[in-house]
Structures are given as structure tokens and as C-alpha cells.
C-alpha atoms as a PDB file:
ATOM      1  CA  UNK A   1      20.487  -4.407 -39.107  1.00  0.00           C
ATOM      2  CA  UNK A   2      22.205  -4.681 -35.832  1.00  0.00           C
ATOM      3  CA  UNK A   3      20.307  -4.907 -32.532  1.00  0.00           C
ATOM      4  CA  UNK A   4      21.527  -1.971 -31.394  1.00  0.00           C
ATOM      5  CA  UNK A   5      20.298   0.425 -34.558  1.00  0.00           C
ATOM      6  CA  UNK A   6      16.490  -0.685 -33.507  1.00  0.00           C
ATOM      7  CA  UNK A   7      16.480  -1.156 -30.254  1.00  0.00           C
ATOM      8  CA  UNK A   8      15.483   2.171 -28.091  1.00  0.00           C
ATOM      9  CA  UNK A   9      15.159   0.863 -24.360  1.00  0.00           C
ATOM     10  CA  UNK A  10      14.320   2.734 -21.047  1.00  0.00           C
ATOM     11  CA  UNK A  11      16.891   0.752 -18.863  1.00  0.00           C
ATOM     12  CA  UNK A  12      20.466   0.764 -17.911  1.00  0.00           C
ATOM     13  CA  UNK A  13      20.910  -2.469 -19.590  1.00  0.00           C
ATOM     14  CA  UNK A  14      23.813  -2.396 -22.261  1.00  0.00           C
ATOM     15  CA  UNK A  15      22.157  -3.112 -25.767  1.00  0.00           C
ATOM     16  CA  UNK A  16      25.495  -4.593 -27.076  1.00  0.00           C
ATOM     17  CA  UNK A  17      24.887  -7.710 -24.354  1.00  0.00           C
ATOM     18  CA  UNK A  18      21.275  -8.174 -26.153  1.00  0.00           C
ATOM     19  CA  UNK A  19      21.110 -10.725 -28.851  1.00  0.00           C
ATOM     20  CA  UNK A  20      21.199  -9.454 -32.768  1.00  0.00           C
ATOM     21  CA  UNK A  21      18.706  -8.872 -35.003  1.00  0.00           C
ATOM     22  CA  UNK A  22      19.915  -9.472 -38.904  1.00  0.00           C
ATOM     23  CA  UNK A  23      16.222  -9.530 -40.279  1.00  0.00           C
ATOM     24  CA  UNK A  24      15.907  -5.892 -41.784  1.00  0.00           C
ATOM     25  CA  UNK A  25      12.585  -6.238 -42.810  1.00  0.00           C
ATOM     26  CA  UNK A  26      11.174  -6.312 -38.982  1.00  0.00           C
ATOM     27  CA  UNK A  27      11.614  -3.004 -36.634  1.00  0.00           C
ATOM     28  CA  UNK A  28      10.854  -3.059 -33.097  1.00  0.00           C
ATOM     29  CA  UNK A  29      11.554  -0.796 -29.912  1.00  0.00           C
ATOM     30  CA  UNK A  30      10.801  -1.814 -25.928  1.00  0.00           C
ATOM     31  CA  UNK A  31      10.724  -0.142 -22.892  1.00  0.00           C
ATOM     32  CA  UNK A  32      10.901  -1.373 -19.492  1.00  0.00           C
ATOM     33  CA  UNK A  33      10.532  -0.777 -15.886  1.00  0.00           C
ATOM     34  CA  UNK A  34      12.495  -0.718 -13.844  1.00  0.00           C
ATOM     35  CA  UNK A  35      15.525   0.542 -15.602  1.00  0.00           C
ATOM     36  CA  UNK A  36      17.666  -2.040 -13.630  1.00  0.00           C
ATOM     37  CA  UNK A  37      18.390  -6.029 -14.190  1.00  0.00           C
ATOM     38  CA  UNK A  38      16.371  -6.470 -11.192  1.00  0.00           C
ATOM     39  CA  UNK A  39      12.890  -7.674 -13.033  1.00  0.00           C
ATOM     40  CA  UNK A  40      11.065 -10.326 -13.303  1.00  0.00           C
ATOM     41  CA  UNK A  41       9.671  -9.264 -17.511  1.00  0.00           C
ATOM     42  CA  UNK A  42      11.738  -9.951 -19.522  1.00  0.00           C
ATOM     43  CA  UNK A  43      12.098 -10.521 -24.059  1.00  0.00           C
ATOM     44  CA  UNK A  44      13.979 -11.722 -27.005  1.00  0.00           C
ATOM     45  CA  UNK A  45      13.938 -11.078 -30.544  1.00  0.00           C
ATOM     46  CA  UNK A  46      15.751 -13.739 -32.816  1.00  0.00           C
ATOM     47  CA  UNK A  47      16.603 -13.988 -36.333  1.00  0.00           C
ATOM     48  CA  UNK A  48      15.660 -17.179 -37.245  1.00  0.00           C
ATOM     49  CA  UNK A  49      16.548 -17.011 -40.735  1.00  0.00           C
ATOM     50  CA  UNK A  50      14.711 -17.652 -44.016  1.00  0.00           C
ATOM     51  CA  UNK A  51      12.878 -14.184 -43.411  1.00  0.00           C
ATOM     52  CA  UNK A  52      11.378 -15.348 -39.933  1.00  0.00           C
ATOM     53  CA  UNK A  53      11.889 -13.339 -37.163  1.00  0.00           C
ATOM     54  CA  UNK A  54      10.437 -14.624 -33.471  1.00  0.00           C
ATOM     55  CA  UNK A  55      10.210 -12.400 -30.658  1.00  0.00           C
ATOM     56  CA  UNK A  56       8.845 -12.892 -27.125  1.00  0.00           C
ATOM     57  CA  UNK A  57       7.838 -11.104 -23.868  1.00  0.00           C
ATOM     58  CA  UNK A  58       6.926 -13.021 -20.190  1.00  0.00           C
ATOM     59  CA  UNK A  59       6.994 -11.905 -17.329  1.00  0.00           C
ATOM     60  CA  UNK A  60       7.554 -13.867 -13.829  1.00  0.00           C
ATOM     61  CA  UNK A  61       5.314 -14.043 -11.280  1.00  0.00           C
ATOM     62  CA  UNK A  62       6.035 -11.906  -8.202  1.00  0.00           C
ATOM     63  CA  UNK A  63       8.623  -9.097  -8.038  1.00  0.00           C
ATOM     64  CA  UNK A  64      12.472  -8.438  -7.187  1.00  0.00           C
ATOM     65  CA  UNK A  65      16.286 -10.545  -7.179  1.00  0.00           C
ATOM     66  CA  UNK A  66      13.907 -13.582  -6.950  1.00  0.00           C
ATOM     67  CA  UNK A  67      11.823 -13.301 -10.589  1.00  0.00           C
ATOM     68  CA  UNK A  68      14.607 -11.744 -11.767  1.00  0.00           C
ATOM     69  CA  UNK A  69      16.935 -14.792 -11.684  1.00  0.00           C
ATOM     70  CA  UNK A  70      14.194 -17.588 -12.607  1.00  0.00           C
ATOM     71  CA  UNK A  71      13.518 -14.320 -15.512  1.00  0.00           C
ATOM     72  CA  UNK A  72      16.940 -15.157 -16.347  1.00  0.00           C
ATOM     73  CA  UNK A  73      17.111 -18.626 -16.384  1.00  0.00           C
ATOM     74  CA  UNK A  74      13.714 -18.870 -19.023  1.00  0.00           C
ATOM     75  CA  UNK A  75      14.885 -16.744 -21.031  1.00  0.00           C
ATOM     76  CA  UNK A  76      18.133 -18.674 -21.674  1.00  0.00           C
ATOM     77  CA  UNK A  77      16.133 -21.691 -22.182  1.00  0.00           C
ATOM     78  CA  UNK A  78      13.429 -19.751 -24.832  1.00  0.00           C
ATOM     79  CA  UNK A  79      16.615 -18.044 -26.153  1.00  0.00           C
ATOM     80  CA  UNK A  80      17.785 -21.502 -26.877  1.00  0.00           C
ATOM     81  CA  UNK A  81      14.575 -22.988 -28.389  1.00  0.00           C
ATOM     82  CA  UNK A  82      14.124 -19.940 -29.927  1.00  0.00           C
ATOM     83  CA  UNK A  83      17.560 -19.866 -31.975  1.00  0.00           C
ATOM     84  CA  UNK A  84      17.162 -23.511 -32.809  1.00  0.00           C
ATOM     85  CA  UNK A  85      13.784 -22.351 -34.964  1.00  0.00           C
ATOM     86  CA  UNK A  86      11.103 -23.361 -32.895  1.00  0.00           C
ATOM     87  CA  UNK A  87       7.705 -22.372 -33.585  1.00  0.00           C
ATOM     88  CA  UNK A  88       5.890 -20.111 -30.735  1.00  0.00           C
ATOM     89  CA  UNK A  89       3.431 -23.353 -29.998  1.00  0.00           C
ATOM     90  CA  UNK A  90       6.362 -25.311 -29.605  1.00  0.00           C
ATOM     91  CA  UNK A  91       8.755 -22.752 -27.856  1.00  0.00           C
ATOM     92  CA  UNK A  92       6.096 -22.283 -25.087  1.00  0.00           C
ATOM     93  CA  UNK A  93       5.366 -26.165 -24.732  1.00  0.00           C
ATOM     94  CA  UNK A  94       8.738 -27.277 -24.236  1.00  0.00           C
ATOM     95  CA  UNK A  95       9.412 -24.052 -21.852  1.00  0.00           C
ATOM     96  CA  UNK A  96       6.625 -25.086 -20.145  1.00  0.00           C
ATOM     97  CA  UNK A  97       7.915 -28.361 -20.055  1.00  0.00           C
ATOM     98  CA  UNK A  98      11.270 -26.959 -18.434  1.00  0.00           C
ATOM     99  CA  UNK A  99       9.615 -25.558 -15.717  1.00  0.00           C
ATOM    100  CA  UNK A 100       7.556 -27.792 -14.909  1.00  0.00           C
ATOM    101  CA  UNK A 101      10.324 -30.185 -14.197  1.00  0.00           C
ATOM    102  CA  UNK A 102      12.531 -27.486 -11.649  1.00  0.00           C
ATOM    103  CA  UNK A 103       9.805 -28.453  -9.023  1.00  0.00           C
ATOM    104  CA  UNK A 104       9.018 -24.533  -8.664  1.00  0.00           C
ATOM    105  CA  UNK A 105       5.414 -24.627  -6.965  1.00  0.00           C
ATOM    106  CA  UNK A 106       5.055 -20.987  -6.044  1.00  0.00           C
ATOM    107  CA  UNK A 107       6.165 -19.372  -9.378  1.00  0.00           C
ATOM    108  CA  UNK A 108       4.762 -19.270 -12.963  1.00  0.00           C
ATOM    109  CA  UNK A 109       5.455 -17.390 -16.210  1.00  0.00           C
ATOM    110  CA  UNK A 110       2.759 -15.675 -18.222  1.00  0.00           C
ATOM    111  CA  UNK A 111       4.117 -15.063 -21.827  1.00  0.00           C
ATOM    112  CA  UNK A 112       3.382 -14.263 -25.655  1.00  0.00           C
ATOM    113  CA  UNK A 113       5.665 -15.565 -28.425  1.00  0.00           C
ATOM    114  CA  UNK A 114       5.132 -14.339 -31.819  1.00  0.00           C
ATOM    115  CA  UNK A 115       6.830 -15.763 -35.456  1.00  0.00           C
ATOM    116  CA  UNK A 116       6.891 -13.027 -37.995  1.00  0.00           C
ATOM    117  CA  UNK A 117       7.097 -14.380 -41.306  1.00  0.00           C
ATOM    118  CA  UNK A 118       8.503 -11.854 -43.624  1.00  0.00           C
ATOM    119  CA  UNK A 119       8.301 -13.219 -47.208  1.00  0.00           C
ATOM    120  CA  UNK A 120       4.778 -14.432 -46.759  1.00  0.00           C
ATOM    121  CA  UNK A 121       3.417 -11.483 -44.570  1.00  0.00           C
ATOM    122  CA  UNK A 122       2.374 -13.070 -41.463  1.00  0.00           C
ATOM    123  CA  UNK A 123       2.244 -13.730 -37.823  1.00  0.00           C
ATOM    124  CA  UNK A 124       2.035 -16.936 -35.663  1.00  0.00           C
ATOM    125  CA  UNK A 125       1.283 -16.447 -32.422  1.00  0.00           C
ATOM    126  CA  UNK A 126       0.662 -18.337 -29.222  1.00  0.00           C
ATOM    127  CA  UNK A 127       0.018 -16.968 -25.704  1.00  0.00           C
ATOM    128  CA  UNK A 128       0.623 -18.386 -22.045  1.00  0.00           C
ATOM    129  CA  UNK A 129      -1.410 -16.443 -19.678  1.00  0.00           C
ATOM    130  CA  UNK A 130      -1.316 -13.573 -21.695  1.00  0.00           C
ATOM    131  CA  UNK A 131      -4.097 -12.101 -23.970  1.00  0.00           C
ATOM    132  CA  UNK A 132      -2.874 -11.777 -27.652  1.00  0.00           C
ATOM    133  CA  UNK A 133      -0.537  -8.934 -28.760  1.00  0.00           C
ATOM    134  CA  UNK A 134      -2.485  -5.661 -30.218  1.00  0.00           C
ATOM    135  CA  UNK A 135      -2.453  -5.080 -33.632  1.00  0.00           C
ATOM    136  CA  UNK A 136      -2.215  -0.980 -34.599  1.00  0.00           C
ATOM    137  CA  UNK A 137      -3.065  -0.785 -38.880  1.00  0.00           C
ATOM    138  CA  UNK A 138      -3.209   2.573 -38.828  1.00  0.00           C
ATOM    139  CA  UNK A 139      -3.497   6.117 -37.254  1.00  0.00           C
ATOM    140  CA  UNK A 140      -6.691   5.731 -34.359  1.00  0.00           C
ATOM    141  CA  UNK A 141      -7.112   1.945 -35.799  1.00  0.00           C
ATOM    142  CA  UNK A 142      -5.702  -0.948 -33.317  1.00  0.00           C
ATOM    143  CA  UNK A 143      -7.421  -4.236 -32.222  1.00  0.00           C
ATOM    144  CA  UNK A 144      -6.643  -7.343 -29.702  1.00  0.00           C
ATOM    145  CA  UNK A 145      -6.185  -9.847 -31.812  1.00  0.00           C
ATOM    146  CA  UNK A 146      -8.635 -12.689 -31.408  1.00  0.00           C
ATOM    147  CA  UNK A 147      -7.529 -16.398 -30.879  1.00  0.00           C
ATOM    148  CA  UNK A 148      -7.142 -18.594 -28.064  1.00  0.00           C
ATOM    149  CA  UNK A 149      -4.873 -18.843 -25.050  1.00  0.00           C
ATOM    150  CA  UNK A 150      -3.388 -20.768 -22.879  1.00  0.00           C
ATOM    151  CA  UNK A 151      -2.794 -21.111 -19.307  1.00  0.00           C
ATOM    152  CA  UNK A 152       0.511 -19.449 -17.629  1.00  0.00           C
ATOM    153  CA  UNK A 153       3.961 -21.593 -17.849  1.00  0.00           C
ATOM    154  CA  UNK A 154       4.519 -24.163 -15.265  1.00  0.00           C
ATOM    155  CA  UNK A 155       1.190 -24.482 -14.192  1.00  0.00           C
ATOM    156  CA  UNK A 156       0.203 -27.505 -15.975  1.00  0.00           C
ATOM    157  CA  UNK A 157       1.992 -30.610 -17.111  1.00  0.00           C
ATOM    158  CA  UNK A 158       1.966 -31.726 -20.719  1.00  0.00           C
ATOM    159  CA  UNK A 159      -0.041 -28.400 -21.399  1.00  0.00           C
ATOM    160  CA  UNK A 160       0.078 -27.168 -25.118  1.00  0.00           C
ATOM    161  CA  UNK A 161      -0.584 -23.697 -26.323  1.00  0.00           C
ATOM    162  CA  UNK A 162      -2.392 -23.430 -29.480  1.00  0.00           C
ATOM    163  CA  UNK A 163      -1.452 -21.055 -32.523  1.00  0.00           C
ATOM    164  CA  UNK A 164      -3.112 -18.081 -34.213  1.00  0.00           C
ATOM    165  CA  UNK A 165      -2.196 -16.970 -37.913  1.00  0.00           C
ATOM    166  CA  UNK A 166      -2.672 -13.430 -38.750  1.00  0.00           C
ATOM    167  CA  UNK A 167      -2.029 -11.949 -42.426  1.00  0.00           C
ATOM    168  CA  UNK A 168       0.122  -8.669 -41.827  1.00  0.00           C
ATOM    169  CA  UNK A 169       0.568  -5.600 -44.186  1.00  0.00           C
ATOM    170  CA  UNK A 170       3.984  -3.474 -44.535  1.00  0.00           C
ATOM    171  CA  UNK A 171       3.815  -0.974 -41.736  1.00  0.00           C
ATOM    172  CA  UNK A 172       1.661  -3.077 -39.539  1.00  0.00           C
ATOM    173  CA  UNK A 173       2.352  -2.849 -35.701  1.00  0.00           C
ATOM    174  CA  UNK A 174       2.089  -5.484 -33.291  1.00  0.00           C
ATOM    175  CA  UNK A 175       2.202  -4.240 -29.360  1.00  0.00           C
ATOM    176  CA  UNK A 176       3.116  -6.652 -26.321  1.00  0.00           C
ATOM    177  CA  UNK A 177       2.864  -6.007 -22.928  1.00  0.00           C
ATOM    178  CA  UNK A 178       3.090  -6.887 -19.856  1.00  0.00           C
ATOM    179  CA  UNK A 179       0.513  -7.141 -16.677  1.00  0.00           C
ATOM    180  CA  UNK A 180       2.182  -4.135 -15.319  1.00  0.00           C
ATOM    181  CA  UNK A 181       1.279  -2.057 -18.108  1.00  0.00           C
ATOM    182  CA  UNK A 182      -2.497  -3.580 -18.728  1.00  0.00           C
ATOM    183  CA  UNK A 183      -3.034  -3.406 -14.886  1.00  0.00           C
ATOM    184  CA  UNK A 184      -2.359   0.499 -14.834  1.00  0.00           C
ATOM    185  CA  UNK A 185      -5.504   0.853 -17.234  1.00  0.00           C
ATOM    186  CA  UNK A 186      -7.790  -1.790 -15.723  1.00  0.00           C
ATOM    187  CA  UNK A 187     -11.024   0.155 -14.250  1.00  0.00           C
ATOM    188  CA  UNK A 188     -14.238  -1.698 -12.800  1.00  0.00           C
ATOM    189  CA  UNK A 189     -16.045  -1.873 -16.610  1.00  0.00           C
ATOM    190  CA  UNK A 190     -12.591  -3.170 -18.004  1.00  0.00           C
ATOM    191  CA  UNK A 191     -10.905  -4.925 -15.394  1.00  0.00           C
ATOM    192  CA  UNK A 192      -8.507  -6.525 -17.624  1.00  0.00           C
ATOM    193  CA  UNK A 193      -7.244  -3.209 -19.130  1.00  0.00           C
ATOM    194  CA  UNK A 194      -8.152  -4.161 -22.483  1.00  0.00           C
ATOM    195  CA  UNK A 195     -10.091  -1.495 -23.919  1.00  0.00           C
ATOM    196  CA  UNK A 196      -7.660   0.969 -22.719  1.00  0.00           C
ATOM    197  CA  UNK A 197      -4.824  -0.519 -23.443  1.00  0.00           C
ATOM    198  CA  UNK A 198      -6.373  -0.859 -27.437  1.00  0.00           C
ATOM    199  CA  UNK A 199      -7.013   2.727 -27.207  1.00  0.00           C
ATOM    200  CA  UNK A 200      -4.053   3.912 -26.062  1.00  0.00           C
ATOM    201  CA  UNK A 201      -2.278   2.284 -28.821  1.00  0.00           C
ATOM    202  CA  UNK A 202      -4.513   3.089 -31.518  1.00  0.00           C
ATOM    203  CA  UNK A 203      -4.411   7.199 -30.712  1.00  0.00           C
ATOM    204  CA  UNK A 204      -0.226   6.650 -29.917  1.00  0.00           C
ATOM    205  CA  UNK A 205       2.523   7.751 -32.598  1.00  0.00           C
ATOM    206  CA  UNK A 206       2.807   6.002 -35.842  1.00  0.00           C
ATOM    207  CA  UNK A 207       7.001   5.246 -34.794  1.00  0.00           C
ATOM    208  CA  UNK A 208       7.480   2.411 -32.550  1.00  0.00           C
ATOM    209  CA  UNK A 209       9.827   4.400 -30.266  1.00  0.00           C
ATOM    210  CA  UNK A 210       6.992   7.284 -30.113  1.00  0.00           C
ATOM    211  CA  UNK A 211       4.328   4.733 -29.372  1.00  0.00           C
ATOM    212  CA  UNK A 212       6.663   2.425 -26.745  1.00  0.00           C
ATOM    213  CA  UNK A 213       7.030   5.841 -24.512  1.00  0.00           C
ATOM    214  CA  UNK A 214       3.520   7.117 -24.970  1.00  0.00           C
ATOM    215  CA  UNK A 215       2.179   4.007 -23.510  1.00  0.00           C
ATOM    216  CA  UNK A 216       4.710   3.707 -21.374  1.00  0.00           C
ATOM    217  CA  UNK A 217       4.346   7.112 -19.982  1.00  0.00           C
ATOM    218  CA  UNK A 218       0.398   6.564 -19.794  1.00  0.00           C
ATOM    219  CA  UNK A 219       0.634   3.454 -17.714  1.00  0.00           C
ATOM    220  CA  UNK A 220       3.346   5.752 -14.859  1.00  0.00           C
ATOM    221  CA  UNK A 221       4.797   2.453 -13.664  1.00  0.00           C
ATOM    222  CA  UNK A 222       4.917   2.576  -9.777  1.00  0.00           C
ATOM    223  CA  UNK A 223       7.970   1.815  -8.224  1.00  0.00           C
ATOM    224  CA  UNK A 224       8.293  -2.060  -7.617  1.00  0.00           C
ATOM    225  CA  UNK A 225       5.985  -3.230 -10.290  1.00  0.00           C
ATOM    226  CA  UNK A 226       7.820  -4.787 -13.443  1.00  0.00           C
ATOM    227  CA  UNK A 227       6.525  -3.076 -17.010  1.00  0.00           C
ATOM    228  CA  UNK A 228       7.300  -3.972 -19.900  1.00  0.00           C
ATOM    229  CA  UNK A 229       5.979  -2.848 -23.891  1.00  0.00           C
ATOM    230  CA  UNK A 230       7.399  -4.292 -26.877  1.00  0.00           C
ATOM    231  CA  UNK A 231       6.579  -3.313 -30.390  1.00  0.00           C
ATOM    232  CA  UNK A 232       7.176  -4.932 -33.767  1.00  0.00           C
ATOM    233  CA  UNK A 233       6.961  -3.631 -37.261  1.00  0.00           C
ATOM    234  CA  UNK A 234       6.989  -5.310 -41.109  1.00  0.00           C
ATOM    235  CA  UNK A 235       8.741  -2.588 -42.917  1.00  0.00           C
END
């Protein structure tokens, strides 16, 4: 199934530039703000053959032309790893890796790379900077998954970013974000946006494009923060 017959994205971005997806057993919709190449969040979803399917979503520290082209140039390099089959753990090591070796002092990337396995029914996943994706099982059911993380990309040498192994049903969801969606729910008693975020997700729409918009229309973006939801489904 072609990119382009799953993807359903709020931007001006040309979904015929975006990779292809040949995996038809894996659905997924994003949205993003702003609608313009100018942002710093940015994701892939590769067909890795052999039923695995790995997607990703980071997002660059700071704002504007500047995130936007280091945005770029990571997501090349993940693209890369990405194609070549590398696991999330290793994807997000050796990115890491990258980074740390263009000297950039005063920028990092927070992301969460995920490895959907379709034949056995599960999901690898390793975070940098990120908390774990949400996984939605059902209508008003949806739950952070729990596992550990590590610390944002570029930030420390030689760093490695440990894996967690989910089992996954047909017609599970799993729900990325980025800060600029969690930070639009934090309040003092969750200041990580967290528990709204999970309960947003588990009262949104059973369809991925439904439940993309309905968070993204919950969070109201503000003009010059970078947004970003993805969401991924075993079908």
C-alpha cells in the first residue's frame, strides 16, 4: 500500500516526496504543525521487509530554519539506518553517535523509534528523551507504555538506549507525539502532560485519521511551537 493511500497529513508537504510504505498490514496517519517545511519534528515510516515495519518521530531542540535543517539532516541519517534494518536500540545509538560527532553543543534531539513486527505481533521500542508511545486497545482504554528511557540524542557520548517488547493485537493503536503536543496538556498535578495526553487518546476516534485531528485539535498548537502526532495500527 503506497504511502500516499495512508498517509493523511496537516501540512503543505507533498506526500509523493515522503518515503513508501509496502507493509499492508500496518496503517498510520500524522499531523503536524506548522503546515510548512520550516520545523524542527520531524518522522519516517520504513518498510523494512520480512513483515517489519519501523517508524520514528524526534523532534529538534529549539524552533525555526535552524531545527529545521539539523531536522533534516537526522532524518536522512535515521532514514538511512533505518532502511538498512536497524533495530530502534541501534538506530538511536548510532544517530546518537552522528551527532555527537558534528560538534553541535547547543542542540539535541529527543526521539521515539518503534519496530512493528507483523508476523509475530509485536513492538520494539526505544526512546531518547521521549516517554514511550501510548498504546489505545480499545474505545476509552489507552495506556503509556511502561519501559525505560533514555537521555535526548547528542547529549551523551557512547550512550545506548535500551529496548521495550510489547505483544500487540490486530487493531491495536500506538500514538507518538511530540513535546509540543504533551506540553499543551501539562497542568501543575501533571506537569509532563501525561495523564491528559492518555486520556485524550483513549476517549478519541477509533480511525487513526479521526484520532490524529482530535488530539491535534485538543492540543491548539500556538503559532511557533513545532507539533507533531503520529499513529500506527496492526490491521
Amino acid at each position: 500500500m503506497p504511502f500516499h493511500e495512508v498517509l493523511r497529513q496537516n501540512s503543505t508537504f507533498d506526500p509523493l516526496d515522503q518515503p513508501y510504505l509496502e507493509a499492508p498490514r500496518v496503517r498510520f496517519a500524522v499531523r503536524q504543525h506548522p503546515s510548512s517545511p520550516l520545523s524542527g519534528d520531524f518522522f519516517d515510516v520504513v518498510d523494512q521487509g520480512n513483515g517489519k515495519v519501523l517508524a520514528l518521530i524526534a523532534d529538534v531542540s529549539g524552533n525555526g530554519p535552524t531545527a529545521a535543517a539539523l531536522g533534516e539532516r537526522v532524518r536522512c541519517e535515521v532514514h538511512r539506518r533505518a532502511v538498512s534494518g536497524s533495530s530502534p536500540s541501534v538506530l538511536l545509538g548510532r544517530a546518537n553517535g552522528w551527532l555527537e560527532r558534528q560538534g553541535l553543543f547547543d542542540r539535541f534531539v529527543c526521539s521515539t523509534a518503534l519496530r512493528i513486527d507483523c508476523l509475530r505481533r509485536e513492538t520494539v521500542v526505544a526512546t531518547a528523551g521521549h516517554f514511550l508511545p501510548l498504546l489505545k486497545v480499545g474505545p476509552g482504554q489507552a495506556v503509556i507504555l511502561d519501559g525505560p528511557a533514555g537521555p535526548p540524542l547528542g547529549v551523551l557520548a557512547d550512550q545506548t538506549f535500551p529496548a521495550t517488547t510489547l505483544r500487540l493485537s490486530l487493531g491495536d493503536t500506538l500514538v507518538l507525539v511530540t513535546d509540543g503536543i504533551s506540553d499543551a496538556l501539562a497542568r501543575p498535578s501533571d506537569p509532563l502532560g501525561e495523564r491528559g495526553l492518555t486520556d485524550l487518546v483513549a476517549g478519541g476516534p477509533a480511525d487513526l485519521d479521526g484520532l490524529c485531528q482530535a488530539v491535534f485539535d485538543a492540543t491548539s498548537a500556538s503559532v511557533g511551537v513545532d507539533a507533531m502526532v503520529l499513529a500506527l495500527q496492526l490491521a
